[in-house]
C-alpha atoms as a PDB file:
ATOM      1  CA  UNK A   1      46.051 120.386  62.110  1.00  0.00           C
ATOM      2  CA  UNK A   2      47.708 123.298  63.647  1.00  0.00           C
ATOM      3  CA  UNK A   3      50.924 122.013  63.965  1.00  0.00           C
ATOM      4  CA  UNK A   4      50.859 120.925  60.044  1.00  0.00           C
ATOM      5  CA  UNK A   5      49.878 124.485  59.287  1.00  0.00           C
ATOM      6  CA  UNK A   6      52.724 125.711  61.206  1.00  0.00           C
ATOM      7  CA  UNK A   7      55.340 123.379  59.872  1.00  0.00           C
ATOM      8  CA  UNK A   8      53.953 123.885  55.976  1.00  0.00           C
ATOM      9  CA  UNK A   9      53.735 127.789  56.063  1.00  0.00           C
ATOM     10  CA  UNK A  10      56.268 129.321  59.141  1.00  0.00           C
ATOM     11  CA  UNK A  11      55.652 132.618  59.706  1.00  0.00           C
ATOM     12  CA  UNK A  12      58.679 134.624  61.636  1.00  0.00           C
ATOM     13  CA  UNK A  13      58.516 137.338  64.031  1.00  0.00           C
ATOM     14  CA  UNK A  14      58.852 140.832  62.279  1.00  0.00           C
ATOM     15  CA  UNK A  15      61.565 142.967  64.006  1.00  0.00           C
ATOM     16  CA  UNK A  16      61.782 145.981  61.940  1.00  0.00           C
ATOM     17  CA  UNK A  17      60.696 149.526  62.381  1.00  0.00           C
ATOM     18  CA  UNK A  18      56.586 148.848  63.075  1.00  0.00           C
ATOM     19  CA  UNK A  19      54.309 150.435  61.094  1.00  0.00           C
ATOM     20  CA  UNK A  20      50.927 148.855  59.425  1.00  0.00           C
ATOM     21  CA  UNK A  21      53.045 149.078  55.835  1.00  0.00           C
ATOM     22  CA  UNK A  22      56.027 147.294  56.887  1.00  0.00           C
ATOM     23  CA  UNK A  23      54.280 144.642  58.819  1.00  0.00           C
ATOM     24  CA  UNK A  24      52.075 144.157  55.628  1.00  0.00           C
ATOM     25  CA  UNK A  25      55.042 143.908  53.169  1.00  0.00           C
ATOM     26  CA  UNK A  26      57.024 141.723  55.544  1.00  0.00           C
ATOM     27  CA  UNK A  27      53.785 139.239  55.329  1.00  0.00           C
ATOM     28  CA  UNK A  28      53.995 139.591  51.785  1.00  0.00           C
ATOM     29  CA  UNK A  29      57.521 138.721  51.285  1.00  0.00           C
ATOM     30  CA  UNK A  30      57.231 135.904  53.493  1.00  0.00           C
ATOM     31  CA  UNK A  31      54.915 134.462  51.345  1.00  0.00           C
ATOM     32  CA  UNK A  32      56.769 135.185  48.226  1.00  0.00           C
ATOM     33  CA  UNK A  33      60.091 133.252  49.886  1.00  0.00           C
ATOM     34  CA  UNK A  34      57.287 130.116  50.866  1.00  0.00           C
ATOM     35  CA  UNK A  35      56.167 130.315  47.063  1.00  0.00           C
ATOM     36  CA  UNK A  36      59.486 130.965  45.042  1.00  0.00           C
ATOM     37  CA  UNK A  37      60.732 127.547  47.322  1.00  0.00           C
ATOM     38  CA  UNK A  38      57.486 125.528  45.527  1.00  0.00           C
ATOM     39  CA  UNK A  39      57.880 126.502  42.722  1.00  0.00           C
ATOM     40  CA  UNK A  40      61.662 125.485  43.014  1.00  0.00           C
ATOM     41  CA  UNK A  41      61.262 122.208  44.594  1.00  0.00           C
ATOM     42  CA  UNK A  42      58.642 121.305  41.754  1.00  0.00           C
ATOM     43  CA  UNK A  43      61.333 122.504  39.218  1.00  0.00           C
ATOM     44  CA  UNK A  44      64.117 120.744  40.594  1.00  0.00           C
ATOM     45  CA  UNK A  45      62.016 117.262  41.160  1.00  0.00           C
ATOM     46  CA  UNK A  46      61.068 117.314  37.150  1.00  0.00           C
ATOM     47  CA  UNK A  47      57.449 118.284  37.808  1.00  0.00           C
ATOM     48  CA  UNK A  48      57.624 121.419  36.195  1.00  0.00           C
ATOM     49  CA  UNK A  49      59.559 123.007  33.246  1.00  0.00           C
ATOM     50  CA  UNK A  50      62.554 125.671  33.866  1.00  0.00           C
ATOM     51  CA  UNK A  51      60.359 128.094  32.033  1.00  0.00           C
ATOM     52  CA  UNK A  52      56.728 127.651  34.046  1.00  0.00           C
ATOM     53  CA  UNK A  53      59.211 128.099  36.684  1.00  0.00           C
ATOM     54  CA  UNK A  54      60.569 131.242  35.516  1.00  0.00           C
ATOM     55  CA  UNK A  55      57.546 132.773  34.341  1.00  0.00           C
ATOM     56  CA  UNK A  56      55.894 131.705  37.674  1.00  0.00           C
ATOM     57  CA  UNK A  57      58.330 133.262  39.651  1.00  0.00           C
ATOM     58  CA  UNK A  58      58.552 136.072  37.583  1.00  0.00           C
ATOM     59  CA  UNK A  59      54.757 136.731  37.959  1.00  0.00           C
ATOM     60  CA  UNK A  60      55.370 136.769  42.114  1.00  0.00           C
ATOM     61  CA  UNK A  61      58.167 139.219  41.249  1.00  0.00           C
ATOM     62  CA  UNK A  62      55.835 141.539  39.764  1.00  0.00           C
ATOM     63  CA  UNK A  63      53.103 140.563  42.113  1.00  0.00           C
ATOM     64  CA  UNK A  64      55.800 142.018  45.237  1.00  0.00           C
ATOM     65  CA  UNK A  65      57.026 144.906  43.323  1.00  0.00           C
ATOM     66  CA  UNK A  66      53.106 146.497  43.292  1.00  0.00           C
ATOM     67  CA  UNK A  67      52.672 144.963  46.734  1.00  0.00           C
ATOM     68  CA  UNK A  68      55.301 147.627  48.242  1.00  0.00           C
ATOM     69  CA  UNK A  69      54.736 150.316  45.581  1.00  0.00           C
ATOM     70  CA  UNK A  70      50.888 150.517  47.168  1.00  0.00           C
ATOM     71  CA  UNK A  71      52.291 150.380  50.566  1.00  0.00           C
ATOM     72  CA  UNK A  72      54.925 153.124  49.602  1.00  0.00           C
ATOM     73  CA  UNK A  73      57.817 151.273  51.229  1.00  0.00           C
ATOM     74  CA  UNK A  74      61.206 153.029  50.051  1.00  0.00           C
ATOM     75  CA  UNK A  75      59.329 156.025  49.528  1.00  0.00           C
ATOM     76  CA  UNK A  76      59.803 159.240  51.332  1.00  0.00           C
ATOM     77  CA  UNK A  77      57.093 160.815  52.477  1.00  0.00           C
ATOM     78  CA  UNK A  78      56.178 163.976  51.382  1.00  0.00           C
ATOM     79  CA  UNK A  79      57.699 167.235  54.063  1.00  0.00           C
ATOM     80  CA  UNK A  80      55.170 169.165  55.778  1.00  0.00           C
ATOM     81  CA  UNK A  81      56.843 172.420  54.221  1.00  0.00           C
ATOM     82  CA  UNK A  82      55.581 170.666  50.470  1.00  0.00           C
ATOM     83  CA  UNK A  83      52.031 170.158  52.052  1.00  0.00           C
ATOM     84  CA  UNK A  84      51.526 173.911  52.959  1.00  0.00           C
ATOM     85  CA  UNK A  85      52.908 175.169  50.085  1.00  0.00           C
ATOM     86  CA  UNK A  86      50.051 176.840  47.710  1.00  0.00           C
END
């Protein structure tokens, strides 16, 4: 059952700059790439329209931009001169 798993969802070593937030947005966007190639296989084999596609994939779309907005990747974080300032 393992080896199904495995085969069905890869997962690929991360091997950017660690921290808890990039690790957790790199799962994420894994994830996305595993779901934006269902929804395009169904789409391309007639078992769903062009537009349940789009709006599916759309949906994900969204679904990643809050993903790394709440993990503040891309951000800057704040200086410490801005966090002692009164």
């Amino acid at each position: 059952m393992k080896e199904r798993e495995d085969f069905l969802h890869p997962r690929n070593r991360y091997y950017g700059d660690f921290t808890p937030e990039n690790l957790a947005f790199n799962a994420n966007l894994q994830e996305f790439a595993q779901k934006i190639t269902y929804i395009c296989s169904l789409e391309t084999g007639g078992k769903i329209s062009a537009e349940k596609a789009y709006k599916d994939i759309k949906m994900l779309w969204k679904d990643l931009k809050t993903s790394k907005k709440q993990l503040g990747i891309g951000q800057t974080p704040p200086s410490t001169e801005e966090q002692n300032s009164p």
